[in-house]
C-alpha atoms as a PDB file:
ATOM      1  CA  UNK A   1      26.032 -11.853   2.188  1.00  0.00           C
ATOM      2  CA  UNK A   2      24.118  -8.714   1.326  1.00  0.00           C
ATOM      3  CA  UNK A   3      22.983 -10.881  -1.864  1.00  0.00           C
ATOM      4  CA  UNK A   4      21.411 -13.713   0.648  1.00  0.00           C
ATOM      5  CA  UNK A   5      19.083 -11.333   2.881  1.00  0.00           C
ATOM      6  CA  UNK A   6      17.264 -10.021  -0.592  1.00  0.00           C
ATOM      7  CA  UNK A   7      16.592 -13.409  -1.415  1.00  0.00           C
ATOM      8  CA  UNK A   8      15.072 -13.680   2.016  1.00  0.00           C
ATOM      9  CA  UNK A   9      12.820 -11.000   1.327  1.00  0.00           C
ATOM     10  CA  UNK A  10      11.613 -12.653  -1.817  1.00  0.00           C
ATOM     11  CA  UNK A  11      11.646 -16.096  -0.428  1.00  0.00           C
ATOM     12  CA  UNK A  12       8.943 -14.635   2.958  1.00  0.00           C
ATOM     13  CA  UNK A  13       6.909 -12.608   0.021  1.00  0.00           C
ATOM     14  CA  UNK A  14       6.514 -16.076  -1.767  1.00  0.00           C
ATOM     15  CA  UNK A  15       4.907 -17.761   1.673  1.00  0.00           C
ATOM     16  CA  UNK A  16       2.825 -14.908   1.857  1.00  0.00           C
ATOM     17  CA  UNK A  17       1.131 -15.450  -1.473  1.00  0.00           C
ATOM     18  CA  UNK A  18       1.429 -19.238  -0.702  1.00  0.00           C
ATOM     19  CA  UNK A  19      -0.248 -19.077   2.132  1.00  0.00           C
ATOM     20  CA  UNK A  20      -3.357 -17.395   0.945  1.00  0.00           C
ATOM     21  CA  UNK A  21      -2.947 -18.816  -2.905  1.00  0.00           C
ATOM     22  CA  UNK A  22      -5.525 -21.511  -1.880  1.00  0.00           C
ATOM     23  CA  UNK A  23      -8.051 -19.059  -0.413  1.00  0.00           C
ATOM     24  CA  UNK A  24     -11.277 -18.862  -3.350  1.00  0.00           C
ATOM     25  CA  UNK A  25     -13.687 -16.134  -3.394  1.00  0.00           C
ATOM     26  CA  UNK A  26     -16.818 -17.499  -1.484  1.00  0.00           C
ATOM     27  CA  UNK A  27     -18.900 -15.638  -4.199  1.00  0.00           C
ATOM     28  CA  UNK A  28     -17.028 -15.978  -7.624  1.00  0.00           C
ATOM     29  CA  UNK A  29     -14.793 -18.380  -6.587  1.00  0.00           C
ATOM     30  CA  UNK A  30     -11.776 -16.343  -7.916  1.00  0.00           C
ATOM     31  CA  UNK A  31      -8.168 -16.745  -6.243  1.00  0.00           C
ATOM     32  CA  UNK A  32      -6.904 -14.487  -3.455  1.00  0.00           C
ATOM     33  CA  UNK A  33      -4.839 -11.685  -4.830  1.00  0.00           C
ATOM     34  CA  UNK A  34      -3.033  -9.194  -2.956  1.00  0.00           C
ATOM     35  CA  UNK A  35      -3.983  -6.230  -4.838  1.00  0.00           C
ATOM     36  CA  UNK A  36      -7.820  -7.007  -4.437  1.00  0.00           C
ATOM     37  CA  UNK A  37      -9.787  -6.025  -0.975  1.00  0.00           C
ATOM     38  CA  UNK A  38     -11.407  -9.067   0.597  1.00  0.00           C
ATOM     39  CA  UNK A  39     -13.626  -9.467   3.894  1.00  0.00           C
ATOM     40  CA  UNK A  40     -13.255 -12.626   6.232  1.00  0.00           C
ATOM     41  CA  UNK A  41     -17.453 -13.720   7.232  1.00  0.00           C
ATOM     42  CA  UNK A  42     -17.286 -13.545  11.091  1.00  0.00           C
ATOM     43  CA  UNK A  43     -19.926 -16.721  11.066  1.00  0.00           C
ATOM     44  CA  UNK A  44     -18.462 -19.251   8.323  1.00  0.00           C
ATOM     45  CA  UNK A  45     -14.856 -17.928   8.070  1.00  0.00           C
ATOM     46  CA  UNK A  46     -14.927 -17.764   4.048  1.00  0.00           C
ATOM     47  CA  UNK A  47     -13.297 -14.942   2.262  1.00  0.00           C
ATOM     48  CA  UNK A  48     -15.189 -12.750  -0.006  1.00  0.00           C
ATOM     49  CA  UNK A  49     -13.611  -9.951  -2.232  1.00  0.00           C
ATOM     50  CA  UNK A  50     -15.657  -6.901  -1.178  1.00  0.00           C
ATOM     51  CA  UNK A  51     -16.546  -6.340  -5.192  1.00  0.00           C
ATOM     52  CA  UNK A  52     -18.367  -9.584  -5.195  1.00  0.00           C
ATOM     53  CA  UNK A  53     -20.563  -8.860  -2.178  1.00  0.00           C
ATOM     54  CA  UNK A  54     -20.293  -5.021  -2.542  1.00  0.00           C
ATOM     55  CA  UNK A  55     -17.787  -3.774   0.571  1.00  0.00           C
ATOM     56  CA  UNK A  56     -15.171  -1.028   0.403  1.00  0.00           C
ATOM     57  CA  UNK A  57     -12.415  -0.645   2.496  1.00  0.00           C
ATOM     58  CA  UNK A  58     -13.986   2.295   3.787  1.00  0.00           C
ATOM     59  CA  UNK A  59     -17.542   0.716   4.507  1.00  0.00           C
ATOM     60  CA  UNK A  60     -15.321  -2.607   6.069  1.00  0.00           C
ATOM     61  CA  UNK A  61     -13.879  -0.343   9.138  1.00  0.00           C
ATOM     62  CA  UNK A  62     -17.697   0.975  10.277  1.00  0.00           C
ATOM     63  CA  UNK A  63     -18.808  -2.920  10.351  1.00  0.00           C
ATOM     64  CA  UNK A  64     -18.285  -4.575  13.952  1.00  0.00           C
ATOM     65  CA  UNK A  65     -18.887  -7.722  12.499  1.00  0.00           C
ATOM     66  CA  UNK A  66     -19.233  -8.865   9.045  1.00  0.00           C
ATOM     67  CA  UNK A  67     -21.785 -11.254   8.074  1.00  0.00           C
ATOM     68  CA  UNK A  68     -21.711 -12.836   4.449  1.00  0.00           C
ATOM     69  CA  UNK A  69     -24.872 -12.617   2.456  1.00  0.00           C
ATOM     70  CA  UNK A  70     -25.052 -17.073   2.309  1.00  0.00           C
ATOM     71  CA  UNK A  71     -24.763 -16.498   5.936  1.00  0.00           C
ATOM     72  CA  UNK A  72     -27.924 -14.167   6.169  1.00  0.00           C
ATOM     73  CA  UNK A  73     -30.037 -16.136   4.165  1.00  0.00           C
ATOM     74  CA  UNK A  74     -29.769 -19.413   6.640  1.00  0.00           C
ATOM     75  CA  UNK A  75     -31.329 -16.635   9.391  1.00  0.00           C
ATOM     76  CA  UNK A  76     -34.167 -15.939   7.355  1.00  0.00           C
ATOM     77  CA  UNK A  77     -35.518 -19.765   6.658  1.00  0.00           C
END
């Protein structure tokens, strides 16, 4: 029995990863990874890793809410 809950636990860390596998970079295009920081735009919804449009963690918890830079360029025309 003990032997069935750890597969459990792998099997729920597996949908995890599923579940965001499909999610691209809206800047590089690159996959979602766990160990990489990404930011969500509060206008289009697309995920950016911070590197790619230059957000820490740290800068990420000051920002009420995020706006991608495609999204600030359709303000300006």
């Amino acid at each position: 029995m003990e032997g069935s809950y750890e597969d459990d636990d792998d099997e729920e860390e597996g949908e995890e990863e599923d579940e965001h596998g499909d999610t691209l970079c809206g800047i590089c295009g690159g996959n979602y990874t766990q160990d990489e920081f990404w930011i969500c735009c509060d206008v289009c919804e697309r995920w950016y890793h911070g590197k790619c449009v230059k957000i820490t963690p740290a800068k990420a918890d000051s920002i009420k809410q995020y706006k991608c830079p495609p999204c600030c360029a359709k303000k300006g025309r």
